[in-house]
PDB file of N, CA and C in Angstrom:
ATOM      1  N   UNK A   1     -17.675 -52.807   0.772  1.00  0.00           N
ATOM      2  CA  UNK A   1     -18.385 -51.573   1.007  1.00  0.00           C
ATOM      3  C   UNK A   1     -17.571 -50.641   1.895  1.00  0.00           C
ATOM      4  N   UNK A   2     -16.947 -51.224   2.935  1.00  0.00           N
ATOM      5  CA  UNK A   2     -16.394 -50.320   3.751  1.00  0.00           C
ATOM      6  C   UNK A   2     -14.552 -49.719   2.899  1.00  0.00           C
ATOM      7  N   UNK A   3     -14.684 -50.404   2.030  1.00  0.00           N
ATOM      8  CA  UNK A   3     -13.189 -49.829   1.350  1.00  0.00           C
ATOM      9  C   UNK A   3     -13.887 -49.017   0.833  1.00  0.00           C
ATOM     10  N   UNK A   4     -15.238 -48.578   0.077  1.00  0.00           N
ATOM     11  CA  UNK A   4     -15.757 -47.491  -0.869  1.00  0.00           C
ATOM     12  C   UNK A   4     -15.721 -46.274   0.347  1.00  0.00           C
ATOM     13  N   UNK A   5     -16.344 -46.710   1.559  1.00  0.00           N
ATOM     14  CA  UNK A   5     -16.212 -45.583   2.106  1.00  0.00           C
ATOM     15  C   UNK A   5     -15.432 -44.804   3.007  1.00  0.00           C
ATOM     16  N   UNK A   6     -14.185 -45.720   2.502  1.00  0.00           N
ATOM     17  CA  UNK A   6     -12.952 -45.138   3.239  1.00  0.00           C
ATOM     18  C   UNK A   6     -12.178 -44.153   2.232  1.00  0.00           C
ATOM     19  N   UNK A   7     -12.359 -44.584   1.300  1.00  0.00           N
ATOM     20  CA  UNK A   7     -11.493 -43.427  -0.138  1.00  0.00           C
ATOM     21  C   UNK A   7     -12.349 -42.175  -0.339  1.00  0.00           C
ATOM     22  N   UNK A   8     -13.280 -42.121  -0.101  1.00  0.00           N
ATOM     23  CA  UNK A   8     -13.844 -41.150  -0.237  1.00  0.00           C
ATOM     24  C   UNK A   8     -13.703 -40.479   0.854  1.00  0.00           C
ATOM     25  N   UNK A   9     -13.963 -40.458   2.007  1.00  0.00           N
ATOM     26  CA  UNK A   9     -13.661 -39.936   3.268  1.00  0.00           C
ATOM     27  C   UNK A   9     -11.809 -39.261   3.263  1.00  0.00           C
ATOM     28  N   UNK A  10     -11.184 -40.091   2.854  1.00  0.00           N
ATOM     29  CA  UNK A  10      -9.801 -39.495   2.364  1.00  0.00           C
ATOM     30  C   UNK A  10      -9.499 -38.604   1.569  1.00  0.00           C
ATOM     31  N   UNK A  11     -10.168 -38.358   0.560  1.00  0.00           N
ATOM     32  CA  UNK A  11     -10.540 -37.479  -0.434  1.00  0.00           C
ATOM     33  C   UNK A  11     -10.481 -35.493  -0.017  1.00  0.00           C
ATOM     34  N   UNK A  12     -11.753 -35.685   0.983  1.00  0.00           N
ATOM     35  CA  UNK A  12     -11.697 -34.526   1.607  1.00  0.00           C
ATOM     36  C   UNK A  12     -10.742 -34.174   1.825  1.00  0.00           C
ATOM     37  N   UNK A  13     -10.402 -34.920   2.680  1.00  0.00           N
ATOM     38  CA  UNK A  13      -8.883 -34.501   3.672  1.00  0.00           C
ATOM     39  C   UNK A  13      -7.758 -33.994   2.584  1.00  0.00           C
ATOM     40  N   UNK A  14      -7.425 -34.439   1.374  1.00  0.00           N
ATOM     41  CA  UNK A  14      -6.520 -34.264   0.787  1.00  0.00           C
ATOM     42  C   UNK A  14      -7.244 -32.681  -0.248  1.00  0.00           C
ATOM     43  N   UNK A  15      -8.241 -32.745  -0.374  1.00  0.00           N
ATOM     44  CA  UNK A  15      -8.953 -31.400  -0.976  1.00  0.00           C
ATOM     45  C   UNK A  15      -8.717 -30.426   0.051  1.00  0.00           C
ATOM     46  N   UNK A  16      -9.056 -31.005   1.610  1.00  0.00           N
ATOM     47  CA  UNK A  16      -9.004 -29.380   2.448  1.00  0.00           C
ATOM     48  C   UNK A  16      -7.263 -29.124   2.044  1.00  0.00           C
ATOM     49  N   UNK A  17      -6.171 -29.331   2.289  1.00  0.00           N
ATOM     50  CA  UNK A  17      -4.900 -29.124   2.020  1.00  0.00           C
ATOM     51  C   UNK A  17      -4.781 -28.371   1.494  1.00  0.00           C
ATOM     52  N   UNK A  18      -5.313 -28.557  -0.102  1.00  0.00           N
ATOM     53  CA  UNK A  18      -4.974 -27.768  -1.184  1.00  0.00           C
ATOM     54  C   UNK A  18      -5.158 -26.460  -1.122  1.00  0.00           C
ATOM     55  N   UNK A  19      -6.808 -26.025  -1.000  1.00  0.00           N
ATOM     56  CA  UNK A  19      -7.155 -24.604  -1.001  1.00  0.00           C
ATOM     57  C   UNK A  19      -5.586 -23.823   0.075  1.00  0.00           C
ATOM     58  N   UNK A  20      -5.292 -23.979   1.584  1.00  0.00           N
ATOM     59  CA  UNK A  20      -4.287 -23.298   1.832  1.00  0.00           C
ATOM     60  C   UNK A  20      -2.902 -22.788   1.044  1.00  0.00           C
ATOM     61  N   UNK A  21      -2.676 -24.006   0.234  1.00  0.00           N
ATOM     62  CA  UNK A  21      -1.634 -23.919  -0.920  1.00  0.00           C
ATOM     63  C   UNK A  21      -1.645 -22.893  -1.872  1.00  0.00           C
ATOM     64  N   UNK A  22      -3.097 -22.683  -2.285  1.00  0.00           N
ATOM     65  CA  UNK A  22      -3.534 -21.964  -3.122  1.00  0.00           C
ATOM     66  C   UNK A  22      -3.477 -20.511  -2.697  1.00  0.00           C
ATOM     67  N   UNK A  23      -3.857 -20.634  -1.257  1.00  0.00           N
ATOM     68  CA  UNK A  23      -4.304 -19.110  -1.070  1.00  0.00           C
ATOM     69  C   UNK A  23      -2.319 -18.405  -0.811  1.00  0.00           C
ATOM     70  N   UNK A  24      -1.789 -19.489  -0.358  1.00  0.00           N
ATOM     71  CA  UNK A  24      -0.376 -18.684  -0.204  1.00  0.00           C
ATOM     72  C   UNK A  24       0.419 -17.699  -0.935  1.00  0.00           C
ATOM     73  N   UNK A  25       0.592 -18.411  -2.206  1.00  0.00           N
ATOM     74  CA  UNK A  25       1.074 -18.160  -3.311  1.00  0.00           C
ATOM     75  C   UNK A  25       0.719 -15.815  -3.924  1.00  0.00           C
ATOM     76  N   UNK A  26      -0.551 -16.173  -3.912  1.00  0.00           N
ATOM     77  CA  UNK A  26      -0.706 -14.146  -3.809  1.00  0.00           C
ATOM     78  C   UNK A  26      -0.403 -13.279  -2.818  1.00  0.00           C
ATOM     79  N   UNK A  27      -0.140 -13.394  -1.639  1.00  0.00           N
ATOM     80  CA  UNK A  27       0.592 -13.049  -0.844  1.00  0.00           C
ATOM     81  C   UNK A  27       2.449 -12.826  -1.575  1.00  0.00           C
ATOM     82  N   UNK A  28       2.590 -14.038  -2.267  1.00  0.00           N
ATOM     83  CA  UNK A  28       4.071 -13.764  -2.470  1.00  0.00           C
ATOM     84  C   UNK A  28       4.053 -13.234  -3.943  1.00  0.00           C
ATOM     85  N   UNK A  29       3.390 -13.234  -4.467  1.00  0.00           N
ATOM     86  CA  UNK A  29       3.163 -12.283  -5.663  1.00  0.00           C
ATOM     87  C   UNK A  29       2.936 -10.509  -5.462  1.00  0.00           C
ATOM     88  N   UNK A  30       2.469 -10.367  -4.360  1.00  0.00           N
ATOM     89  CA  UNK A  30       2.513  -9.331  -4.185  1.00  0.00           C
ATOM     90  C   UNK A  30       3.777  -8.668  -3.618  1.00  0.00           C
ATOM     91  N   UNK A  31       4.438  -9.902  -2.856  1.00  0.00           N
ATOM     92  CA  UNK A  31       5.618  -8.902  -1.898  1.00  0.00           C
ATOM     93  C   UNK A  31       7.100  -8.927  -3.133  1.00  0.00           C
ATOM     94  N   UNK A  32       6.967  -9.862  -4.131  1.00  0.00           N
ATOM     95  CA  UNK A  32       7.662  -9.833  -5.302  1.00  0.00           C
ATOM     96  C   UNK A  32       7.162  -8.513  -6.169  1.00  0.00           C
ATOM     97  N   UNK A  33       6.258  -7.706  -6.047  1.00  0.00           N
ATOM     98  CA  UNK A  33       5.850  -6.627  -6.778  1.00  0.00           C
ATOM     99  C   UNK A  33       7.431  -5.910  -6.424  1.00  0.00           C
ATOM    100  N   UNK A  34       6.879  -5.421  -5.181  1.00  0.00           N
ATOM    101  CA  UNK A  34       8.132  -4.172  -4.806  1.00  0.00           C
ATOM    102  C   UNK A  34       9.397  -4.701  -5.402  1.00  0.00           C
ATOM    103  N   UNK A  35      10.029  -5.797  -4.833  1.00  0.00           N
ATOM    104  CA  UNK A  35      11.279  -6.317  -5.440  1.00  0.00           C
ATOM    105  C   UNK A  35      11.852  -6.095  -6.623  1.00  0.00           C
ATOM    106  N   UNK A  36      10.818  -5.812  -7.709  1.00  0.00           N
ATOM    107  CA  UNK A  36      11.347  -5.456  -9.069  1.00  0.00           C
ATOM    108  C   UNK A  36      11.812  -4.582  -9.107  1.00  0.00           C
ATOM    109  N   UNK A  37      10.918  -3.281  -8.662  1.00  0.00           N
ATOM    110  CA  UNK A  37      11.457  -2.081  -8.439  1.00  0.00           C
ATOM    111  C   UNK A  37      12.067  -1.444  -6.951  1.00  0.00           C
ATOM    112  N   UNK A  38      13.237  -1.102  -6.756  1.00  0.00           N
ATOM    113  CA  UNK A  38      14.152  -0.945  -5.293  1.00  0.00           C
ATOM    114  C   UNK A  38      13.448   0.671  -4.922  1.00  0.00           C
ATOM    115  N   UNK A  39      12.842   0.107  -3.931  1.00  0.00           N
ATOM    116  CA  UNK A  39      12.478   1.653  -3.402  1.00  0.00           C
ATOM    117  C   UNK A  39      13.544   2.529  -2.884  1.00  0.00           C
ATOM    118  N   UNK A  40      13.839   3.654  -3.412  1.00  0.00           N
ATOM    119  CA  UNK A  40      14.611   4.378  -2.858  1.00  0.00           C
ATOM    120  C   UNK A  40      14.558   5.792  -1.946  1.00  0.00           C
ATOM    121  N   UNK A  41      14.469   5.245  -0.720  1.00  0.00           N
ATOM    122  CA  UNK A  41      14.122   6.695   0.291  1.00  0.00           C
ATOM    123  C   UNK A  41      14.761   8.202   0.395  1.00  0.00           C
ATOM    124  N   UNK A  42      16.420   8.142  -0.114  1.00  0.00           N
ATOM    125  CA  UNK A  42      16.403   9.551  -0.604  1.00  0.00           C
ATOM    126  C   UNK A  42      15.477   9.864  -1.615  1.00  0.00           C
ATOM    127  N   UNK A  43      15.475   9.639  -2.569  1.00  0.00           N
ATOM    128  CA  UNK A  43      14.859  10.006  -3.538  1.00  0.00           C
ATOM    129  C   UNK A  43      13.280  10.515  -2.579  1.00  0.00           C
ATOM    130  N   UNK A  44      12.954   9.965  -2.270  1.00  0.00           N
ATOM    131  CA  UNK A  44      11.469  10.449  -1.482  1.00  0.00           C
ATOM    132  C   UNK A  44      11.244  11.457  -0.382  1.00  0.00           C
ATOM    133  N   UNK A  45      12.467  11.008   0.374  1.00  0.00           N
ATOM    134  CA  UNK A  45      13.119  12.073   1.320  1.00  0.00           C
ATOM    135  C   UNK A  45      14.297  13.042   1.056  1.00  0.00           C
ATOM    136  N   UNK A  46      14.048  13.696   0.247  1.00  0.00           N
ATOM    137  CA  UNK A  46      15.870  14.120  -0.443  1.00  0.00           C
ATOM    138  C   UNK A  46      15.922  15.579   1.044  1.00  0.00           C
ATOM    139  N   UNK A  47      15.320  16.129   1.737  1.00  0.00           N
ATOM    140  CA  UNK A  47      15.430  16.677   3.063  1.00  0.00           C
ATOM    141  C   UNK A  47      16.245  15.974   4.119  1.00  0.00           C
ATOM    142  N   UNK A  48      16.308  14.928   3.927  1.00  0.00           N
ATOM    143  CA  UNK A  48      16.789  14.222   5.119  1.00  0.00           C
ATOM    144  C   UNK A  48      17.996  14.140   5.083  1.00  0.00           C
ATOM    145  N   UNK A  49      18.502  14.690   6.389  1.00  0.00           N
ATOM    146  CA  UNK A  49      20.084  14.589   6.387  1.00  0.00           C
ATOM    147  C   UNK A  49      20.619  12.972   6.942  1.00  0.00           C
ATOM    148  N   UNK A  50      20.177  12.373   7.082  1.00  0.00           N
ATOM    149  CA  UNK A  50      20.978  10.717   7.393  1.00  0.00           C
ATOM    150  C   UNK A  50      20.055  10.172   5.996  1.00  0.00           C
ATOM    151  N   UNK A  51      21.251   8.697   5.941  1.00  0.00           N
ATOM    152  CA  UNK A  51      20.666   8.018   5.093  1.00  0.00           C
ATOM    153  C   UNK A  51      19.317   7.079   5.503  1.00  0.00           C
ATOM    154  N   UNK A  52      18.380   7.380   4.732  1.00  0.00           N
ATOM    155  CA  UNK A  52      16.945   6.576   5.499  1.00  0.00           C
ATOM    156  C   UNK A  52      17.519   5.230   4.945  1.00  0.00           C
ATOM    157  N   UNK A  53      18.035   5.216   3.394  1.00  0.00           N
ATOM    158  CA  UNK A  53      18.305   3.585   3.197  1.00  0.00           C
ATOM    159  C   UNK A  53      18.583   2.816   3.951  1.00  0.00           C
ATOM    160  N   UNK A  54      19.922   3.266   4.222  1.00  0.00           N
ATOM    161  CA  UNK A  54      20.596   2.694   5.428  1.00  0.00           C
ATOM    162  C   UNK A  54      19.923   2.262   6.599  1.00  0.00           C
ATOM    163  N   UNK A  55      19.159   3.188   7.233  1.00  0.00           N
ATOM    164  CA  UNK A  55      18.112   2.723   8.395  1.00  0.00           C
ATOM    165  C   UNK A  55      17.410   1.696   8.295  1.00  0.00           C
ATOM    166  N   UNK A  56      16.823   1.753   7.650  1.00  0.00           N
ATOM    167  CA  UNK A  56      15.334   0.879   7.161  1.00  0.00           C
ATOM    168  C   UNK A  56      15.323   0.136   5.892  1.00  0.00           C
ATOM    169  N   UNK A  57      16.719  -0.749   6.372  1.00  0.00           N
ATOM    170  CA  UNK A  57      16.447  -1.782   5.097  1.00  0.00           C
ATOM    171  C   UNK A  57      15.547  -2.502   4.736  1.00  0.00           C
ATOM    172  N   UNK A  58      14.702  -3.142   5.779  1.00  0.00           N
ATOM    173  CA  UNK A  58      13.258  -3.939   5.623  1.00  0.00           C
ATOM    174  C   UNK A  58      12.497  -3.110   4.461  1.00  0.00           C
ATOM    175  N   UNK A  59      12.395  -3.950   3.255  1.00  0.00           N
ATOM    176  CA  UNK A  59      11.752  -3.678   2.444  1.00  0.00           C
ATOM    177  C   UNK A  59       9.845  -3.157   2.540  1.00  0.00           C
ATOM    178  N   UNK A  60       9.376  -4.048   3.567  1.00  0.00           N
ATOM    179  CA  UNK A  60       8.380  -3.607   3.901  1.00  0.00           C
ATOM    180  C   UNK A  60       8.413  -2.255   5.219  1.00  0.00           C
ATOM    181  N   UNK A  61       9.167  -1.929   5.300  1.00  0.00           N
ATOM    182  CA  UNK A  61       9.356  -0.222   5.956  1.00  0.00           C
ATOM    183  C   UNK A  61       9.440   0.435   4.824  1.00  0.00           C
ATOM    184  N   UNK A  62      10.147  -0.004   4.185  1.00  0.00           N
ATOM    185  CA  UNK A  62      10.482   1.006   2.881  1.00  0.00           C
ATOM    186  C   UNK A  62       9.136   1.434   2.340  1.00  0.00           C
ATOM    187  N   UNK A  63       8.416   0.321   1.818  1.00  0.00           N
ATOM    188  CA  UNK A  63       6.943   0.114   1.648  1.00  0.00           C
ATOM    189  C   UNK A  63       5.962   1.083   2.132  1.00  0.00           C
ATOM    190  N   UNK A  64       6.329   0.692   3.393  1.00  0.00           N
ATOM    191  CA  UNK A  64       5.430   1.674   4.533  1.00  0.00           C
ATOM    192  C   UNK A  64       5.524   3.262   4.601  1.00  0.00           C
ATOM    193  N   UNK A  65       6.953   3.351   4.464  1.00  0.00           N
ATOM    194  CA  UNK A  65       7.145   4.714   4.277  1.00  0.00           C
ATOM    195  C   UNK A  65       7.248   5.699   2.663  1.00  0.00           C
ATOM    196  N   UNK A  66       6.900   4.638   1.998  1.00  0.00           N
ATOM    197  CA  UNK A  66       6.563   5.485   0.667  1.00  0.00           C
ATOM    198  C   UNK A  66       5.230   5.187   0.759  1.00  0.00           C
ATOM    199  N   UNK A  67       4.512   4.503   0.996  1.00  0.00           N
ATOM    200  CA  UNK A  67       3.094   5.367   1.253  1.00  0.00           C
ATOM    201  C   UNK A  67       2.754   6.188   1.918  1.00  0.00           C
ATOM    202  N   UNK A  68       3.648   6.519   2.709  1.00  0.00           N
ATOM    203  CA  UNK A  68       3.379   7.510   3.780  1.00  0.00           C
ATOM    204  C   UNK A  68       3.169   8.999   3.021  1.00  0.00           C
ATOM    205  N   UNK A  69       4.901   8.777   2.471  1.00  0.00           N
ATOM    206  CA  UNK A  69       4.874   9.990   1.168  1.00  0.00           C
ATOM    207  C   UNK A  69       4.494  10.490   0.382  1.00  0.00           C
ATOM    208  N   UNK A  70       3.069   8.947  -0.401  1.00  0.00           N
ATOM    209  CA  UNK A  70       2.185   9.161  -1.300  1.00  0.00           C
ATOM    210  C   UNK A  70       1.160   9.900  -0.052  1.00  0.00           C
ATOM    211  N   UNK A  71       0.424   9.498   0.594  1.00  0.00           N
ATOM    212  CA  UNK A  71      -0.278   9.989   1.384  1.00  0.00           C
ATOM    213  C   UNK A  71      -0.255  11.786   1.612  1.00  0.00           C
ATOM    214  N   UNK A  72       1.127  11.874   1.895  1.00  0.00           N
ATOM    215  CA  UNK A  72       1.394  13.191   2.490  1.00  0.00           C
ATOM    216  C   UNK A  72       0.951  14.058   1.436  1.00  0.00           C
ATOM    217  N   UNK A  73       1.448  13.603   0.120  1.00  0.00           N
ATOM    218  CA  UNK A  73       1.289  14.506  -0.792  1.00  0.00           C
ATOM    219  C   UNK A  73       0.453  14.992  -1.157  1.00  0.00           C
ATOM    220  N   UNK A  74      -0.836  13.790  -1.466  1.00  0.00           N
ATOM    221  CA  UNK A  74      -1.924  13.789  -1.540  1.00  0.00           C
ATOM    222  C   UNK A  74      -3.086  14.714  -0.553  1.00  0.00           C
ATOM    223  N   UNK A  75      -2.389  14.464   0.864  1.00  0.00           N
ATOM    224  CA  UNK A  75      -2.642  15.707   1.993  1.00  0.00           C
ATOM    225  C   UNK A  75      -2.781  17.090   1.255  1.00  0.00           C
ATOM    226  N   UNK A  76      -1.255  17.525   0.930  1.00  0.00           N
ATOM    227  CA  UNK A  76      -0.863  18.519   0.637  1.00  0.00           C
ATOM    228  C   UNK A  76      -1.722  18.932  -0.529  1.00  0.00           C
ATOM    229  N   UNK A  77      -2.296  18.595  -1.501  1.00  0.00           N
ATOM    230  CA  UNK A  77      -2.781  18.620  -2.794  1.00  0.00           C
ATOM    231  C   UNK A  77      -4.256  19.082  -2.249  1.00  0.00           C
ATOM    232  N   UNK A  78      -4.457  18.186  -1.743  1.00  0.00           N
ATOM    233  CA  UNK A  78      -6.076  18.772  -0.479  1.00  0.00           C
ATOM    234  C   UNK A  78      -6.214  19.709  -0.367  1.00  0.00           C
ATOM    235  N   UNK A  79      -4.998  19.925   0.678  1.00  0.00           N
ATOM    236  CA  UNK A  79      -4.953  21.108   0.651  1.00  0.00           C
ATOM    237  C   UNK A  79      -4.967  22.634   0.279  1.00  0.00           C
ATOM    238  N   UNK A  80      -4.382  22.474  -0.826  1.00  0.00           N
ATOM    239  CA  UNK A  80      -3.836  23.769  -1.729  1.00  0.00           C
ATOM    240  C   UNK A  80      -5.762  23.649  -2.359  1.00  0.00           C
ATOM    241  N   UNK A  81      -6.389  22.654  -2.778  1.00  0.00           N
ATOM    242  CA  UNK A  81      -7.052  22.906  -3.312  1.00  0.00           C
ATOM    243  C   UNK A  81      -8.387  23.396  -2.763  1.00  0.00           C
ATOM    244  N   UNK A  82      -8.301  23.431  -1.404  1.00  0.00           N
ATOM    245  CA  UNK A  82      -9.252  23.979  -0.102  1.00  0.00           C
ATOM    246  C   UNK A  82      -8.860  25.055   0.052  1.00  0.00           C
ATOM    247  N   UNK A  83      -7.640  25.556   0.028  1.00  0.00           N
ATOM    248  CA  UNK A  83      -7.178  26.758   0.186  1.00  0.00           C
ATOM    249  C   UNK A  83      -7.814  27.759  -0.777  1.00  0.00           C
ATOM    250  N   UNK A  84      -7.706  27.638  -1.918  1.00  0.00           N
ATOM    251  CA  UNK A  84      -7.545  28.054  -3.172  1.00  0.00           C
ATOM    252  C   UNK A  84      -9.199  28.248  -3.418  1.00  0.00           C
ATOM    253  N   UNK A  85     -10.364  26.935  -2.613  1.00  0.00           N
ATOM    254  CA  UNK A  85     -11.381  27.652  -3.272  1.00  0.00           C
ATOM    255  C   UNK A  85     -12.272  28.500  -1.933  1.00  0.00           C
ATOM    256  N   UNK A  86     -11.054  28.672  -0.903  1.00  0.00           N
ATOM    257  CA  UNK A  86     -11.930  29.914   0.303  1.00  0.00           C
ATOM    258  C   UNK A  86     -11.115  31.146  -0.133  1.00  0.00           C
ATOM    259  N   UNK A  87      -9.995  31.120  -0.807  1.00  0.00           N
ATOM    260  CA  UNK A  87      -9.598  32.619  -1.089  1.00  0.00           C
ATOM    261  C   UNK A  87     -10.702  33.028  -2.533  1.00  0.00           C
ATOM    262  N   UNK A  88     -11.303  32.019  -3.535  1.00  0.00           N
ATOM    263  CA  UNK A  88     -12.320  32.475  -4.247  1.00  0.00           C
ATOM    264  C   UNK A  88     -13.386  32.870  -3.875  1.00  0.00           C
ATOM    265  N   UNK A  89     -13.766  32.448  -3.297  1.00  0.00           N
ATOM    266  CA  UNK A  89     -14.811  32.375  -2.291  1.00  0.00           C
ATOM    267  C   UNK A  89     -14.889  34.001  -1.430  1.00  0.00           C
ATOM    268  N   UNK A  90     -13.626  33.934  -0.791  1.00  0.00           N
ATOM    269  CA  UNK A  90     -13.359  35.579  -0.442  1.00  0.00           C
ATOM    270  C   UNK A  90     -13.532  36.756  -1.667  1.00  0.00           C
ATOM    271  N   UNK A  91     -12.729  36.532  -2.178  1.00  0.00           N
ATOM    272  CA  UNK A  91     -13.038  37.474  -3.209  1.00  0.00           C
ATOM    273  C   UNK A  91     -13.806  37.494  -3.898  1.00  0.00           C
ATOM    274  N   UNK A  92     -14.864  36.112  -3.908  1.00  0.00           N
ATOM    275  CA  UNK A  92     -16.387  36.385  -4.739  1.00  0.00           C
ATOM    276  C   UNK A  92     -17.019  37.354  -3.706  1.00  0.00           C
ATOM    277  N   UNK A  93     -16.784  37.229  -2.155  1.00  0.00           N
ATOM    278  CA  UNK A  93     -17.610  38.284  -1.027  1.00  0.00           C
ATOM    279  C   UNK A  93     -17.251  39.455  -1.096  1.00  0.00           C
ATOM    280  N   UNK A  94     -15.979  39.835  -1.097  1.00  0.00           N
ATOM    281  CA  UNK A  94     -15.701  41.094  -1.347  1.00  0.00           C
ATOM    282  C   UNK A  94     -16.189  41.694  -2.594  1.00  0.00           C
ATOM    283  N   UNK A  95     -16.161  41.615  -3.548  1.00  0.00           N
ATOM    284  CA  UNK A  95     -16.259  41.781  -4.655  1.00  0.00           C
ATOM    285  C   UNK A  95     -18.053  42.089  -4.685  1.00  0.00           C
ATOM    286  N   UNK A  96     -18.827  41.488  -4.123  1.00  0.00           N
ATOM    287  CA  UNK A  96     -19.937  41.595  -3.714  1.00  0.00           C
ATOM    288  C   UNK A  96     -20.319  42.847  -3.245  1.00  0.00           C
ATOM    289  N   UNK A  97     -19.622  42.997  -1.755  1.00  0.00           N
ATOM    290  CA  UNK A  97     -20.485  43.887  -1.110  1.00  0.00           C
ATOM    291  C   UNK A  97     -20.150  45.487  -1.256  1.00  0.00           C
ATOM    292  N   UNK A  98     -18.505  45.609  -2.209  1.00  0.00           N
ATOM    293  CA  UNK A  98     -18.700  46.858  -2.515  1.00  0.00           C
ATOM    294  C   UNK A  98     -19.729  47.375  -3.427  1.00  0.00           C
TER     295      UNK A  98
END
């Protein structure tokens, strides 16, 4: 009896293990995403007078800073399109009160 309830009690132990194994693995699927494709920071920064490559070889800077760029843009796009509906907006008022 006490060998039945020693294998089973072992059991667990070798099940908790696994799940960590498991969870590792997408983590490195993801940081293999970028790798396929080489981020290239002129290209994103073509303003910049030093080479950003050069700086910031860490792929996850690179990372970091092209979202930054997606971000910005996306800013910028906001923008224009806030802009764009208070100058309508103006000229629906003007247009009004003469």
């Amino acid at each position: 009896m006490e060998k039945e309830i020693q294998s089973p009690a072992q059991e667990p132990a070798q099940s908790v293990e696994a799940p960590p194994q498991k969870s590792d693995p997408p983590p490195l699927t993801e940081t293999t995403a970028p790798q396929q494709e080489p981020i290239l920071l002129s290209k994103l920064f073509p303003d910049s007078k030093q080479d950003l490559d050069s700086l910031f070889p860490d792929p996850q800077m690179k990372e970091l800073l092209k979202e930054i760029h997606r971000t910005r843009q996306g800013n910028q796009r906001f923008l224009k399109r806030l802009n764009l509906s208070k100058i309508e907006t103006e000229e629906a008022d003007s247009g009004v009160e003469p």
